[in-house]
Protein backbone atom coordinates (compact mmCIF):
# COMPACT_ATOMS: atom_id res chain seq x y z
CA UNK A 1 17.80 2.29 -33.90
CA UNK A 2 20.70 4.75 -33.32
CA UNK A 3 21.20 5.00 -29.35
CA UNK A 4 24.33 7.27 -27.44
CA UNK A 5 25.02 5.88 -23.98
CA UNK A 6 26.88 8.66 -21.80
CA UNK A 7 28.78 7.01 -19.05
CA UNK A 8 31.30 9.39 -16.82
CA UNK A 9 32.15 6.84 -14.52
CA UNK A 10 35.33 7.00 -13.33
CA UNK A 11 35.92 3.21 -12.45
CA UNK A 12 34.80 0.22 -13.07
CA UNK A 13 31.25 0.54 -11.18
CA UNK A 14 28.11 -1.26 -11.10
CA UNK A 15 26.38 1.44 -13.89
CA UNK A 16 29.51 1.04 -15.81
CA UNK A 17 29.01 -2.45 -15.71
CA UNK A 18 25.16 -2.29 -16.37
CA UNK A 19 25.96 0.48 -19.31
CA UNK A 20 28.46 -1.65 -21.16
CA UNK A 21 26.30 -4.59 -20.80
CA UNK A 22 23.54 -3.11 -22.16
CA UNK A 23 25.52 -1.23 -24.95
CA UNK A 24 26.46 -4.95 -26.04
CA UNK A 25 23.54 -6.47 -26.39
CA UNK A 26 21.64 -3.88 -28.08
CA UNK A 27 24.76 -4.37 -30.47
CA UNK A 28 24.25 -7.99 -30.58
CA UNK A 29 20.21 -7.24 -31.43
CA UNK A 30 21.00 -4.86 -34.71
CA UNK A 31 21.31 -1.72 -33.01
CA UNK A 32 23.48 1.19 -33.51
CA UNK A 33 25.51 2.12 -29.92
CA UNK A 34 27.82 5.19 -29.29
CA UNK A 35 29.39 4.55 -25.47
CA UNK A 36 30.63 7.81 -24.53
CA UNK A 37 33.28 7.39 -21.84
CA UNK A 38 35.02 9.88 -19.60
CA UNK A 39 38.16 10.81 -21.26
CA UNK A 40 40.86 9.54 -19.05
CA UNK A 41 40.22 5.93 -18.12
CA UNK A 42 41.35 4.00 -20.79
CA UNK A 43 42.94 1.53 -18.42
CA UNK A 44 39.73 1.75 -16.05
CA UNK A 45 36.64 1.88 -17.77
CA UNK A 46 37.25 2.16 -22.00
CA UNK A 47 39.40 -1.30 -22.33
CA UNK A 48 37.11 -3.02 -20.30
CA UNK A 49 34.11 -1.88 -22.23
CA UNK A 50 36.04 -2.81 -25.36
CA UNK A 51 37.25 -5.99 -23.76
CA UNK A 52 33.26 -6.84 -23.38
CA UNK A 53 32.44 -6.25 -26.79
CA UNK A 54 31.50 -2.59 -27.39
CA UNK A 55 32.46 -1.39 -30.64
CA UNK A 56 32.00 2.60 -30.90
CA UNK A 57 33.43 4.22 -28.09
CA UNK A 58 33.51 8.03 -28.28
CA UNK A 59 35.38 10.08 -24.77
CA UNK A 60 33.90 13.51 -23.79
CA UNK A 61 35.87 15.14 -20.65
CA UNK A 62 32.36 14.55 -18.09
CA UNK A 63 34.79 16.70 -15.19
CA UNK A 64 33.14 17.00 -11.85
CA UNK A 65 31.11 19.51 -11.13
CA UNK A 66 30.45 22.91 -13.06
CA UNK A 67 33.54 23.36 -15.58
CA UNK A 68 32.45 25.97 -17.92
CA UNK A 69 35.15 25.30 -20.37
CA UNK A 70 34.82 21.70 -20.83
CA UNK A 71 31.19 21.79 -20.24
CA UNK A 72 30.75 23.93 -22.82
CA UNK A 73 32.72 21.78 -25.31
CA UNK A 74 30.98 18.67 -24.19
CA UNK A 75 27.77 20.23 -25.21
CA UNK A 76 29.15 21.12 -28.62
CA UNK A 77 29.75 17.50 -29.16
CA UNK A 78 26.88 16.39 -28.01
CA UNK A 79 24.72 19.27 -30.09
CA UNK A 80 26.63 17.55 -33.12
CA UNK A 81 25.24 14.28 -32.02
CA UNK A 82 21.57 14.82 -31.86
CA UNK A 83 20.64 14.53 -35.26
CA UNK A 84 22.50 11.48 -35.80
CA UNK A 85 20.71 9.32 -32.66
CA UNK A 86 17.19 8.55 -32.04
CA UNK A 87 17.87 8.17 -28.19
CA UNK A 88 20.35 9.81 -25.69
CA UNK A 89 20.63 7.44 -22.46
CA UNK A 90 22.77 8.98 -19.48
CA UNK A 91 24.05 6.99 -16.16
CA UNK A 92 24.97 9.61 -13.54
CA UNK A 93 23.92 13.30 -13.23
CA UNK A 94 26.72 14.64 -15.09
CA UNK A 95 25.51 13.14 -18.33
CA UNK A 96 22.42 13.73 -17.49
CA UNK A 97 22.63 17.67 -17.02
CA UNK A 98 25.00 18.12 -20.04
CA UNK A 99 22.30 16.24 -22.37
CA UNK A 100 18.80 17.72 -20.78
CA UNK A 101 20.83 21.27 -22.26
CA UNK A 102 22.09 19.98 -25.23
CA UNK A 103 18.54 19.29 -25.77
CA UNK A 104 16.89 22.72 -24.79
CA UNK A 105 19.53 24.33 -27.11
CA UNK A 106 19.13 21.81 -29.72
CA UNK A 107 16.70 22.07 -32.67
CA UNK A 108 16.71 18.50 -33.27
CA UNK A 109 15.78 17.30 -29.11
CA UNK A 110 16.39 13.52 -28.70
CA UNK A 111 14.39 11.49 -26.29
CA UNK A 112 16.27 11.18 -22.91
CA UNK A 113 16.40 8.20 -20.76
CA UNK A 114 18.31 8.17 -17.54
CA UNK A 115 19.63 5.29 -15.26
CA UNK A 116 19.28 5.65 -11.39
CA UNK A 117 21.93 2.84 -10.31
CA UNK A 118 21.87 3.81 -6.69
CA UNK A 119 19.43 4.13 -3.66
CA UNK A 120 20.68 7.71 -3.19
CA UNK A 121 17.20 9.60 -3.12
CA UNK A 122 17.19 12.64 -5.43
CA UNK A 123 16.45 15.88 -3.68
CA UNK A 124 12.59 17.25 -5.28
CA UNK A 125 14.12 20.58 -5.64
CA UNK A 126 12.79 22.96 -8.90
CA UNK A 127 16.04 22.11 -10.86
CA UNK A 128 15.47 18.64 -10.34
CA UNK A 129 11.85 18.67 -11.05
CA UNK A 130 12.74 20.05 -14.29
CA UNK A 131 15.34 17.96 -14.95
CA UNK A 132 13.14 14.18 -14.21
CA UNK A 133 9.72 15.68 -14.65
CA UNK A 134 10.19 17.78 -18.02
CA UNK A 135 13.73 17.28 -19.45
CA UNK A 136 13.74 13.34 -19.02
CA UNK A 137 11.70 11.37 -21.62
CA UNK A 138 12.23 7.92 -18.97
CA UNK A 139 13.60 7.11 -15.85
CA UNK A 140 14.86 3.38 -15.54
CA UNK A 141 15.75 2.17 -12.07
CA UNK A 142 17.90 -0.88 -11.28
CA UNK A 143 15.25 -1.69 -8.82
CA UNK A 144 11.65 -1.31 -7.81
CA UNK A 145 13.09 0.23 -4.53
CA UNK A 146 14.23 2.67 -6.38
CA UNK A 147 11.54 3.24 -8.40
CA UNK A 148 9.51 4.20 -5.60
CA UNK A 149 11.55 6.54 -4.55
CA UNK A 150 11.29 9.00 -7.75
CA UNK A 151 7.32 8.11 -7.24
CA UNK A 152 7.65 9.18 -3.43
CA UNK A 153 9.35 12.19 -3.88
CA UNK A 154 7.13 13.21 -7.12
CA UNK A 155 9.65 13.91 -9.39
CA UNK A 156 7.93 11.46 -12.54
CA UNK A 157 4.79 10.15 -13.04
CA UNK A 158 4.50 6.19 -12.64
CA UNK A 159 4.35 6.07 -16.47
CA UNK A 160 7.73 7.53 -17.03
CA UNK A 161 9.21 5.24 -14.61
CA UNK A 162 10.42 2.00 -15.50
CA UNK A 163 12.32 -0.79 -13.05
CA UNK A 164 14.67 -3.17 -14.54
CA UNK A 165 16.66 -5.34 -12.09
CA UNK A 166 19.34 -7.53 -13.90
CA UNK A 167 21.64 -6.95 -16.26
CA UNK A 168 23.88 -9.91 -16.38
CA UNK A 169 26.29 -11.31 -18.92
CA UNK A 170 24.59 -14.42 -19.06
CA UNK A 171 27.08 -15.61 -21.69
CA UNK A 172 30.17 -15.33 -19.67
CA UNK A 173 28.54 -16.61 -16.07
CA UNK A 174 27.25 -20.07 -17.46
CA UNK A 175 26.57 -23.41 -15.19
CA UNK A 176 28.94 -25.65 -17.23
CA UNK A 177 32.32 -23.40 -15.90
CA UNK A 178 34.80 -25.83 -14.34
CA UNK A 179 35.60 -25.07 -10.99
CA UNK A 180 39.17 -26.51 -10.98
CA UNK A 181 41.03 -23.40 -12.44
CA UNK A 182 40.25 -21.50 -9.42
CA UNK A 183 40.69 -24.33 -6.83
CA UNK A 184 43.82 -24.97 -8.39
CA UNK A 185 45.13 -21.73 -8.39
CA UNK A 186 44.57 -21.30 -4.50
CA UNK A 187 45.69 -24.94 -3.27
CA UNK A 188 41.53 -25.91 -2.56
CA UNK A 189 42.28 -29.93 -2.89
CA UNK A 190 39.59 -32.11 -2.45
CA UNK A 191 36.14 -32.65 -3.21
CA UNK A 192 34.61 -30.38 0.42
CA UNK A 193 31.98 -28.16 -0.77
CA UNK A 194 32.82 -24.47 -1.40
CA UNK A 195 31.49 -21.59 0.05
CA UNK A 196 32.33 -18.02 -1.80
CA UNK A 197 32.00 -14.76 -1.50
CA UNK A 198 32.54 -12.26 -4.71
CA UNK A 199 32.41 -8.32 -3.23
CA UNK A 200 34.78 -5.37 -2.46
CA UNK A 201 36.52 -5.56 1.23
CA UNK A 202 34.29 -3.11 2.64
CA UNK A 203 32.29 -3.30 6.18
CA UNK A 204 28.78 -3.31 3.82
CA UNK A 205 29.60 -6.17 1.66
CA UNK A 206 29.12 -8.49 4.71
CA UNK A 207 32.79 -10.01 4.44
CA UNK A 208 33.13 -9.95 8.62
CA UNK A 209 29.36 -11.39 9.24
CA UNK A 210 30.30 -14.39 6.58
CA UNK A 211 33.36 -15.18 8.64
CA UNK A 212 31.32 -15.36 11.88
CA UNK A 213 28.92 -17.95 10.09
CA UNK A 214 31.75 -19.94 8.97
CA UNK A 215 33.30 -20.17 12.04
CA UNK A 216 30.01 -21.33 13.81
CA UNK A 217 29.80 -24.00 11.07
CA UNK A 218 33.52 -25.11 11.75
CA UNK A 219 33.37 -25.47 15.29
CA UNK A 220 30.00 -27.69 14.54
CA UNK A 221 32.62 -29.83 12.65
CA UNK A 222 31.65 -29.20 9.38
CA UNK A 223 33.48 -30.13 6.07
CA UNK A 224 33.88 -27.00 3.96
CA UNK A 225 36.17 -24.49 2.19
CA UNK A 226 35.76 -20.84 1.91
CA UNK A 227 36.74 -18.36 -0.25
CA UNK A 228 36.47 -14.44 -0.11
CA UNK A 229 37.46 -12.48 -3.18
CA UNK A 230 38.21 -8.98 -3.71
CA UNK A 231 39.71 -5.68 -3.40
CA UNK A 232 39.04 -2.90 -0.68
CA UNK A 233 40.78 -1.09 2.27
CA UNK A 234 39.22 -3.79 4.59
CA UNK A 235 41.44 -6.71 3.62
CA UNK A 236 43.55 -6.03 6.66
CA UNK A 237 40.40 -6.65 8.97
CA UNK A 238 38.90 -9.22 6.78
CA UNK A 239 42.60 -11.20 7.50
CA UNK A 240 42.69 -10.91 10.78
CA UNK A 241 39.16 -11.80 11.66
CA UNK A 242 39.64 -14.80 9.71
CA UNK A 243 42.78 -16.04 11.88
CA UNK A 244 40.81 -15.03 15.31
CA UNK A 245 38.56 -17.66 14.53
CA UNK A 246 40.75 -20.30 13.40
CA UNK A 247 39.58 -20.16 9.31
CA UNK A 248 43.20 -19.43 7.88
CA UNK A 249 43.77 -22.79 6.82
CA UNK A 250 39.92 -23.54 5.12
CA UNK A 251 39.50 -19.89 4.28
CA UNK A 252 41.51 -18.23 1.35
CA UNK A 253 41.60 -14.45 1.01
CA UNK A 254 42.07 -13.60 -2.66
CA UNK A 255 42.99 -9.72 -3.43
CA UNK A 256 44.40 -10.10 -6.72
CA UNK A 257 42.75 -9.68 -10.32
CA UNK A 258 41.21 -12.57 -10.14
CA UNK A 259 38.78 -13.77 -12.80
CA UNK A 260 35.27 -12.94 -11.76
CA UNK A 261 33.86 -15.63 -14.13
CA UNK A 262 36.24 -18.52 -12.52
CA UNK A 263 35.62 -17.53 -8.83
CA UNK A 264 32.10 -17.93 -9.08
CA UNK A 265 32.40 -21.20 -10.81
CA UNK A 266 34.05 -22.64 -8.44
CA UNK A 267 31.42 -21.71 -5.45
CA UNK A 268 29.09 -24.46 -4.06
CA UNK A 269 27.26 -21.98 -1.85
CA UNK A 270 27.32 -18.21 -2.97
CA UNK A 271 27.04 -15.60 -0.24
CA UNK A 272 25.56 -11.91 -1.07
CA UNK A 273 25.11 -10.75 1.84
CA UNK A 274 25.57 -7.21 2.20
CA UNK A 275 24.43 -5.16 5.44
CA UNK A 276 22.12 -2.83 3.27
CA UNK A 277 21.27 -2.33 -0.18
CA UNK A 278 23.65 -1.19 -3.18
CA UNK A 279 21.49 -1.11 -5.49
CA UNK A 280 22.33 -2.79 -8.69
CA UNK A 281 23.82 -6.36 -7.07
CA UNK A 282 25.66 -6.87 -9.72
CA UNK A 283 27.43 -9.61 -8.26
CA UNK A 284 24.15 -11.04 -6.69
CA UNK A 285 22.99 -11.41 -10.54
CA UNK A 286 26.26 -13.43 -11.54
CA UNK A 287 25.87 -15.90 -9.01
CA UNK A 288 22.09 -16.58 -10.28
CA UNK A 289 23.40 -16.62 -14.21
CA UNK A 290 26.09 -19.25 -13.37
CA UNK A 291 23.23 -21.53 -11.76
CA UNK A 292 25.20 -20.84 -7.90
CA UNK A 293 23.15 -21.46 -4.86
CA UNK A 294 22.52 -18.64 -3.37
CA UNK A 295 22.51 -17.21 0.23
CA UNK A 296 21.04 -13.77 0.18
CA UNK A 297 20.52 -10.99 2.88
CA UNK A 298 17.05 -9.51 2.37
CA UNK A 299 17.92 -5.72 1.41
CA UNK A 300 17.49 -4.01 -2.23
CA UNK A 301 16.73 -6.20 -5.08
CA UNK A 302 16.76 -9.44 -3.30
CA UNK A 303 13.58 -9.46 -2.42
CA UNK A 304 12.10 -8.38 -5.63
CA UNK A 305 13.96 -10.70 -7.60
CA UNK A 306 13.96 -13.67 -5.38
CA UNK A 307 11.69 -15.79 -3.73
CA UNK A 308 13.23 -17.93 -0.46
CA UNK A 309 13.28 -21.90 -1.00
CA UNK A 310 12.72 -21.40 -4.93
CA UNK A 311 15.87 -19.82 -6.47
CA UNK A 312 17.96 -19.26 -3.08
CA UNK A 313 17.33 -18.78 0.63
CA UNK A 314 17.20 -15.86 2.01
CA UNK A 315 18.12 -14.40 5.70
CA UNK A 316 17.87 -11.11 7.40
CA UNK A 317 20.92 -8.86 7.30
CA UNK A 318 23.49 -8.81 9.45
CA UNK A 319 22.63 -12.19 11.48
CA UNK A 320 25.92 -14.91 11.73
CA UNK A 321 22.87 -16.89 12.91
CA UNK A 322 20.69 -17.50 10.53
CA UNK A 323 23.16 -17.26 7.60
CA UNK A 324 25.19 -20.28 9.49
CA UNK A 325 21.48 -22.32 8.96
CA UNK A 326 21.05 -21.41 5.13
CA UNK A 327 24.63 -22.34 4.63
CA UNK A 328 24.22 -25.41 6.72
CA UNK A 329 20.96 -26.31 4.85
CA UNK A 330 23.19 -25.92 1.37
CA UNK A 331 26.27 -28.15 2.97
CA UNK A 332 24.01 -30.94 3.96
CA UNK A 333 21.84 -31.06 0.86
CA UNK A 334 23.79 -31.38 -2.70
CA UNK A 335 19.97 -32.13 -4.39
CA UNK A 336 18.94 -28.61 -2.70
CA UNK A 337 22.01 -26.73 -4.45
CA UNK A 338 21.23 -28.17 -7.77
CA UNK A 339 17.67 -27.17 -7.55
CA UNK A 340 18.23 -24.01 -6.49
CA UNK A 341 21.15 -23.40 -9.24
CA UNK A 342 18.97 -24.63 -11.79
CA UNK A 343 15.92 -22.32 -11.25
CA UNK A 344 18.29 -19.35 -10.37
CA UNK A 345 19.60 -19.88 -13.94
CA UNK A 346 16.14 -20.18 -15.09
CA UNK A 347 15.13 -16.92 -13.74
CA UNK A 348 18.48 -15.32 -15.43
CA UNK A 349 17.11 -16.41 -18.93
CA UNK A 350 13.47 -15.56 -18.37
CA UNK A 351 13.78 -12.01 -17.51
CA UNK A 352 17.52 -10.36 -15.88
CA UNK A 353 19.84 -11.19 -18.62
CA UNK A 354 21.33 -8.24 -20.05
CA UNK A 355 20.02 -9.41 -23.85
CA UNK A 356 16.63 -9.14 -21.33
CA UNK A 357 17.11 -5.57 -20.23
CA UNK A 358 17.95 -4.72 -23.66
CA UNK A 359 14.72 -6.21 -25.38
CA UNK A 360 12.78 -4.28 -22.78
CA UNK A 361 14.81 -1.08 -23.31
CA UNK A 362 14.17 -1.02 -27.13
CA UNK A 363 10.53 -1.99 -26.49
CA UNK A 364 10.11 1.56 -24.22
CA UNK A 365 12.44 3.67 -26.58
CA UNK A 366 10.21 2.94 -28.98
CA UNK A 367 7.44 4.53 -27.56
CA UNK A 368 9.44 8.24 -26.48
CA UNK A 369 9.06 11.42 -27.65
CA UNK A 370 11.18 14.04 -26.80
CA UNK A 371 10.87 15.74 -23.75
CA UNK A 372 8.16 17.93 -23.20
CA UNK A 373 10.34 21.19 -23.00
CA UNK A 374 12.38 20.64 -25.60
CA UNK A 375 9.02 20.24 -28.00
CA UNK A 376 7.79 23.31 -26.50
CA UNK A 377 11.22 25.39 -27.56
């Protein structure tokens, strides 16, 4: 099969993540993948996605908004596509628009599947409705959330509407990673269990509600190390509420480029716990694949993917409370981390690895026809 992902993502972003993933493994499974990229982030976006293993990566200028100029030569390029693909699958509305009217001006129409990544409802006006309900061949949602969201607002039937949580690299986040490159690298001596947190320094990752947890759980006297890891305009914050309650010397703050795959290895306890949903979890989905146990606020996916006391424990959002318990629980109980690791990696290879996503992908494109207005024309 001959698929062209369109990705205009600026950065590197959950659905660039989840497209490049995807692109791979369809790879990997005999397939034919075109990743077009927005032209411009080589640095950002294309080496990465050549760094993870895509081979035929294509640019197209995806600007924002309505640019009549280089709209207009996208959809030349992507009319010159058509015949040579047997699926068109777009990631954010930009793609999305340009390839619903390469289609209607096309006399060769290619089924078109679009990617919702985020819990941004779409607005049910006409163009819209035309756009999901008679341009759009499938809608895939990261989440079932999501899903019923495009079922809510009427903008697909339930047919045409397909959620697929997961995504992962299950190759790259694997239990056997040693946890002494990372522990190493930040002066973490010692055999006290590790509790990490992977997520951008933002208020909605849940950085500041962590740090109120751990603190609880120090001043109880417990034996731990900490570790929060990543990028944002919050770092200054996340600093200083760490030194107001007395965590700077257990508690590293890591804001450099720090390899994903070795910070989660070296986590005992794994925190996702985000004030509300963002829809993919990427990050939530990495912990499971490198057998982590998990501490999860129930918002989004969590509770779709994840059942409490099975493959993590889950705790309401936004409580220092009851995350200082689960953590506690995890601390106290080295049998209950493996057992949760275990069937969290489990889960990973049954059904949320991105070779997963990819078998169920190629089962659905399968089935498509082109839209329903482009057979019309």
């Amino acid at each position: 099969m001959r698929i062209l992902h369109l990705m205009s993502c600026r950065g590197w972003s959950s659905d660039a993540y989840w497209a490049v993933r995807v692109s791979v493994e369809l790879e990997r499974a005999g397939h034919h993948v075109i990743l077009a990229c927005r032209r411009g982030t080589q640095e950002r976006v294309i080496d990465r996605a050549r760094a993870a293993g895509v081979r035929h990566i294509e640019t197209l200028a995806f600007q924002g908004g309505v640019k009549p100029a280089s709209d207009a030569a996208d959809l030349r390029r992507l009319r010159e596509w058509l015949p040579e693909v047997d699926v068109i699958h777009t990631h954010r509305g930009k793609e999305h628009w340009l390839a619903a009217v390469a289609n209607r001006l096309s006399k060769t129409p290619r089924p078109l599947v679009r990617t919702r990544h985020i819990v941004q409802p779409v607005r049910p006006h006409a163009l819209n409705r035309w756009l999901y309900r008679k341009a759009t061949s499938l809608t895939v949602t990261v989440s079932e959330g999501i899903r019923r969201q495009l079922l809510a607002a009427e903008l697909a039937p339930p047919e045409r509407v397909l959620a697929l949580p997961g995504g992962v690299d299950a190759e790259a986040f694997r239990p056997d990673r040693s946890a002494q490159p990372f522990r190493r690298a930040h002066g973490l001596i010692g055999n006290s269990p590790m509790v990490g947190l992977l997520g951008g320094f933002r208020i909605m990752k849940g950085q500041l509600i962590a740090i109120e947890a751990l603190e609880r759980l120090a001043r109880a006297g417990r034996d731990f190390h900490g570790a929060l890891v990543g990028r944002g305009a919050q770092e200054l914050t996340i600093r200083t509420a760490r030194a107001r309650a007395g965590l700077s010397e257990r508690v590293v703050v890591v804001d450099d480029e720090t390899d994903p795959v070795n910070a989660v290895a070296a986590f005992d306890v794994a925190l996702y716990v985000p004030l509300e949903s963002d829809g993919m979890s990427r990050v939530l989905f990495e912990y499971l694949a490198a057998g982590r146990a998990v501490v999860a606020s129930r918002v989004g996916v969590v509770s779709e993917v994840l059942t409490d006391g099975e493959n993590a424990l889950l705790v309401p959002a936004g409580e220092p409370g009851p995350l200082a318990e689960a953590i506690g629980r995890l601390l106290d109980d080295a049998a209950l981390r493996a057992r949760l690791g275990a069937a969290a990696r489990a889960l990973i290879e049954r059904r949320l690895s991105g070779a997963r996503v990819a078998e169920a992908l190629v089962a659905r494109y399968a089935t498509l026809t082109p839209p329903l207005t482009e057979r019309a024309a």
